[in-house]
Protein backbone atom coordinates (compact mmCIF):
# COMPACT_ATOMS: atom_id res chain seq x y z
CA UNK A 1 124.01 82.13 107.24
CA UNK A 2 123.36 84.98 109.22
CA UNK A 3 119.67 85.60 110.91
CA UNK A 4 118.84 88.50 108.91
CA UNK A 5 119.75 85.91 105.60
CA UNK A 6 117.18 83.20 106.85
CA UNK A 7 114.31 85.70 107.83
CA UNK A 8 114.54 86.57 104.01
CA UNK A 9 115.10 83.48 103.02
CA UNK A 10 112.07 81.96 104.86
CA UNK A 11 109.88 85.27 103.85
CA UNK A 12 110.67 84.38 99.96
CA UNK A 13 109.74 80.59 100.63
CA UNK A 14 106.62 81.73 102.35
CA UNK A 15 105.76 83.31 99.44
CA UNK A 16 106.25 80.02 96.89
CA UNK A 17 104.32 78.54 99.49
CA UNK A 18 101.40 80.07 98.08
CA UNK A 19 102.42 79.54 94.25
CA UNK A 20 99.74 78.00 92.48
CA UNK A 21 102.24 75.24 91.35
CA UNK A 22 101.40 72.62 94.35
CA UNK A 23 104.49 71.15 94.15
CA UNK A 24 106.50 74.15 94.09
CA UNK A 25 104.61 75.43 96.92
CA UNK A 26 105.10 71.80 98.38
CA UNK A 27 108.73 71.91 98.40
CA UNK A 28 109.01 75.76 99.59
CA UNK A 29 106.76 75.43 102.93
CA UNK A 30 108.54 71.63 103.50
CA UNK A 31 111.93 73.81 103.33
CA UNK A 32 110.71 76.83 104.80
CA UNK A 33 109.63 74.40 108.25
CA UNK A 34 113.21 72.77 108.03
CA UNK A 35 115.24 76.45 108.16
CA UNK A 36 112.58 77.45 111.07
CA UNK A 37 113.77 73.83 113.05
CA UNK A 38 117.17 74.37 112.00
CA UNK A 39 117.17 77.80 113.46
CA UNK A 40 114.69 77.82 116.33
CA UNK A 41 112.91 79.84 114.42
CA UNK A 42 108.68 80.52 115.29
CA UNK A 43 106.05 81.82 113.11
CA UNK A 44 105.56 84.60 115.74
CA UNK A 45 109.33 85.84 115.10
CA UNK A 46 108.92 85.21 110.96
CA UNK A 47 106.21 87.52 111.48
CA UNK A 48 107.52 90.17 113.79
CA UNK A 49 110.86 90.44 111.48
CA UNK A 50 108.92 92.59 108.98
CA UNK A 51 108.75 95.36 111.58
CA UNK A 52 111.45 97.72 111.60
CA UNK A 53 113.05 100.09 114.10
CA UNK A 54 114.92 103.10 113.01
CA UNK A 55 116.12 105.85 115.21
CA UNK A 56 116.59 109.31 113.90
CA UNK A 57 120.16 110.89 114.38
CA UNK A 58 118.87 114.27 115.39
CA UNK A 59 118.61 114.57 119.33
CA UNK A 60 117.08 117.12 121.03
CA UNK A 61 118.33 118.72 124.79
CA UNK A 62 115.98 117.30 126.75
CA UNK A 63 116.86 113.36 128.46
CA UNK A 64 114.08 112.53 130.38
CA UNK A 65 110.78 114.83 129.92
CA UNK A 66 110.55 116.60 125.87
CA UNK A 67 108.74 119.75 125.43
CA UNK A 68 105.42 119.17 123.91
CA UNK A 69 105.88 120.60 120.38
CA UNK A 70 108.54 117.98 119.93
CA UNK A 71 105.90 115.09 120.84
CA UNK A 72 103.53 116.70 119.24
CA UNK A 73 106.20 116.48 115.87
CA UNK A 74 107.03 113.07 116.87
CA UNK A 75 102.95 112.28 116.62
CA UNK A 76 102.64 113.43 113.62
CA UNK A 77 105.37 111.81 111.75
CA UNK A 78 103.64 108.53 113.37
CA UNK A 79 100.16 109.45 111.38
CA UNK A 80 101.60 110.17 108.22
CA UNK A 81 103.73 107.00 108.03
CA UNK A 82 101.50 104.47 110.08
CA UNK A 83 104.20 103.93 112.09
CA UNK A 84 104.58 104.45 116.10
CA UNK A 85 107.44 105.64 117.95
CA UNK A 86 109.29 105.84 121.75
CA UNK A 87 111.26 107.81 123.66
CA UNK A 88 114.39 106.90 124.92
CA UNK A 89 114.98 108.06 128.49
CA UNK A 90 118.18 108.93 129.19
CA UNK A 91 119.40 109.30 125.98
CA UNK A 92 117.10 111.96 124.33
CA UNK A 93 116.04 110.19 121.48
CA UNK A 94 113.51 109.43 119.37
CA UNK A 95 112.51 105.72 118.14
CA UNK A 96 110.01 104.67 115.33
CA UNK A 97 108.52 100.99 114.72
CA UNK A 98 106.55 99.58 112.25
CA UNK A 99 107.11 98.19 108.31
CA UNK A 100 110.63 98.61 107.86
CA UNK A 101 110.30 101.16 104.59
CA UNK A 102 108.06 103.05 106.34
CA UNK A 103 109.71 103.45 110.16
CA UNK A 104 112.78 104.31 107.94
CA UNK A 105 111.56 107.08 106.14
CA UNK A 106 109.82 108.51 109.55
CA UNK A 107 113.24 108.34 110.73
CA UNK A 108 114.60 110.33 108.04
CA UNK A 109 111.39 113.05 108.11
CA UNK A 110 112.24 113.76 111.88
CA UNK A 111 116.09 114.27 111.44
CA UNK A 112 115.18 116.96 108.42
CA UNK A 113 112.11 118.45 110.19
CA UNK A 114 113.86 118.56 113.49
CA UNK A 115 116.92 120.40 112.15
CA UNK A 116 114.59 122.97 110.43
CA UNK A 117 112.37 123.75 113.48
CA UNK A 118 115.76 123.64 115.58
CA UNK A 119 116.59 126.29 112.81
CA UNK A 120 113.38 128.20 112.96
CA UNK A 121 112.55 128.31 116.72
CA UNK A 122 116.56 129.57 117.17
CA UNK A 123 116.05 132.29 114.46
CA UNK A 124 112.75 133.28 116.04
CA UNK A 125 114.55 133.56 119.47
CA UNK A 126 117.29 135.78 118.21
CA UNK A 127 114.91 138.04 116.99
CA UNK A 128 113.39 138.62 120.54
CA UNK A 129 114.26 141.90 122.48
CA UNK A 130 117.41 141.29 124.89
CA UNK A 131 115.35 142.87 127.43
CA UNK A 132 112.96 140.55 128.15
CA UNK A 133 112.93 137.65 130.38
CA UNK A 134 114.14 134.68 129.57
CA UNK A 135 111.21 132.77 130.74
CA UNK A 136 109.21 134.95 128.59
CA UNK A 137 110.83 134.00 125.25
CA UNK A 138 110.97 130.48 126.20
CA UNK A 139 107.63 130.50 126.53
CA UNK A 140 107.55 132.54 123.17
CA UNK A 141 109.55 130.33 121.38
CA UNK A 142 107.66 126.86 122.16
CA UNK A 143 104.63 128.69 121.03
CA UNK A 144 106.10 129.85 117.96
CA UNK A 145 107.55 126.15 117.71
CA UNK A 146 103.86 124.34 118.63
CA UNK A 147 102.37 127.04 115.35
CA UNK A 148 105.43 125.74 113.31
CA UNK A 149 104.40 121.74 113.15
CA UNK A 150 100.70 122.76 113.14
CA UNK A 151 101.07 124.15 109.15
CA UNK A 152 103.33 121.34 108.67
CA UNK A 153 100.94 118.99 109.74
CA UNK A 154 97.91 120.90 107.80
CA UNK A 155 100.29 119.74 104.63
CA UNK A 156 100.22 115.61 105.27
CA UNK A 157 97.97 113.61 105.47
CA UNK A 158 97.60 110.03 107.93
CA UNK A 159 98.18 106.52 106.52
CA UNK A 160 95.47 104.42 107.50
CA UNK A 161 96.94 101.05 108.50
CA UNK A 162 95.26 98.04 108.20
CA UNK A 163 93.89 96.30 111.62
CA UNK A 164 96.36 93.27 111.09
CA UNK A 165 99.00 95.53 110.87
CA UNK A 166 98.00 97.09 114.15
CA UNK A 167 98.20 93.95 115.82
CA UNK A 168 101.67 93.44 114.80
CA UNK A 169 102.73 96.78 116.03
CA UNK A 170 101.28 95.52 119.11
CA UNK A 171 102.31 92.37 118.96
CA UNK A 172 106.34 93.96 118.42
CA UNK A 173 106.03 96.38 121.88
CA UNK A 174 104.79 93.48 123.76
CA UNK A 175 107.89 91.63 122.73
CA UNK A 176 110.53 94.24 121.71
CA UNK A 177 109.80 96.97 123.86
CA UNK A 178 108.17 95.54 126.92
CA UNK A 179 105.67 98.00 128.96
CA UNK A 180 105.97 101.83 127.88
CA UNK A 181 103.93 104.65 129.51
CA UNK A 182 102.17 107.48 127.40
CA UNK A 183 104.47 109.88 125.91
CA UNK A 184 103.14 113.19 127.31
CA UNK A 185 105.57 116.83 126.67
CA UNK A 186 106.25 119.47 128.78
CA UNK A 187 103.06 121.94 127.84
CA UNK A 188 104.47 125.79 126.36
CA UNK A 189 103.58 127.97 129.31
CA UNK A 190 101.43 131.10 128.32
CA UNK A 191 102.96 134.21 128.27
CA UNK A 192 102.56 137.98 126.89
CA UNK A 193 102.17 138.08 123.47
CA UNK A 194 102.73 134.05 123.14
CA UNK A 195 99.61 133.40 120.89
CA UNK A 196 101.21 136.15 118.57
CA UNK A 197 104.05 134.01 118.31
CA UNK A 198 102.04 130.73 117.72
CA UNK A 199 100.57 132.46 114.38
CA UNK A 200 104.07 133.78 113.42
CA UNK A 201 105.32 129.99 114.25
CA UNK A 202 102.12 129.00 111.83
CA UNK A 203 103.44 131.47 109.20
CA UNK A 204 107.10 129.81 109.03
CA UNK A 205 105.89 126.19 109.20
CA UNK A 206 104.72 127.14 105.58
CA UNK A 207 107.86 127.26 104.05
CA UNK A 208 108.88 123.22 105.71
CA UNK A 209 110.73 121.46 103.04
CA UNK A 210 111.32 117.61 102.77
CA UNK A 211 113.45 116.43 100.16
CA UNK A 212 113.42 112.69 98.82
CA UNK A 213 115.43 110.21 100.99
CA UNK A 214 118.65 108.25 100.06
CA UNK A 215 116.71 105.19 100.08
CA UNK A 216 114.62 106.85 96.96
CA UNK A 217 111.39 106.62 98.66
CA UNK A 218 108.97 108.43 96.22
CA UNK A 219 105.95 109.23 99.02
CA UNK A 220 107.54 112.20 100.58
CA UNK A 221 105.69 113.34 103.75
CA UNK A 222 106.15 117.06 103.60
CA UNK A 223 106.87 119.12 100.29
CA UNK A 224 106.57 123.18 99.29
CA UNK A 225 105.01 125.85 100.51
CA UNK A 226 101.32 126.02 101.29
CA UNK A 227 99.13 129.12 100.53
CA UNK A 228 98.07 130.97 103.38
């Protein structure tokens, strides 16, 4: 039996532990202890195996420091699932934790939203005059991009989490993850004309589309267009 198998296994005998049949509930926690012995199993590592981690396929340039409208997306997918998330240096991407169902669908919400703001900042920077400096529509563009999640956000709304859930989250980085430092982006430099492009950004984050998940989640983060 592999160790995903007995996690589930123990998980549904936890459960008939509590049945209000003592004997059932009896038998399930006497077998329950006996899988956890069997397997070197604690109730620390019962517990932590509800937390998922789920990476999202969509990786942006940057390897080591991200721009700050992509932490700022990354932060915002983590308030409307309850779910946190990390970095991974070197590699460029992006990480979430928490209930599996949930840090799954997080996942899945920053591979479409990051392939539509990819979209939408590239679009915007076409549109720039050649003759400008480059610098200048960078700086442009991660304004426009910063506007872009801002109406996204303004169409979700956070998942409060319950304090024992907290504590596993915290509970899972001090195990899984080990010590992590504050994820902080590279701020979008000012520039001419770069709050202009922070309320055009606003005006194309409107039209952010999520569509339901494979996994046929039915709470969808992000859906239609907002009014202005």
């Amino acid at each position: 039996m592999s160790q995903k198998s007995v996690m589930e296994r123990l998980k549904k005998l936890m459960a008939l532990s509590k049945s209000g049949n003592p004997h059932e509930a009896a038998a399930a926690l006497a077998r329950a202890q006996q899988l956890m012995q069997e397997h070197q199993i604690t109730e620390d590592d019962l517990v932590l195996s509800n937390v998922g981690e789920f990476a999202c396929r969509f990786t942006w340039g940057a390897k080591s420091r991200p721009a700050r409208y992509q932490t700022r997306l990354w932060s915002m997918i983590n308030g409307v699932f309850g779910v946190r998330s990390v970095f991974m240096v070197g590699t460029g991407q992006i990480r979430f934790y928490g209930l599996s169902s949930r840090a799954e669908l997080a996942a899945y919400t920053c591979n479409v939203l990051s392939r539509q703001l990819r979209q939408a900042r590239s679009d915007f920077l076409r549109a720039q005059n050649k003759r400008i400096k480059r610098t200048t529509k960078i700086s442009r563009a991660d304004n426009f991009a910063e506007g872009w999640i801002l109406a996204v956000r303004s169409k979700a709304q956070n998942l409060t989490i319950p304090f024992e859930e907290e504590q596993l989250l915290l509970r899972y980085e001090g195990t899984a993850l080990g010590e992590m430092e504050e994820m902080k982006g590279r701020a979008a430099p000012l520039s001419r004309r770069s709050d202009q492009a922070f309320v055009d950004g606003c005006r194309e984050g409107r039209r952010a589309q999520l569509y339901a998940p494979l996994s046929g989640e039915k709470r969808l983060a992000i859906t239609g267009e907002v009014s202005s």
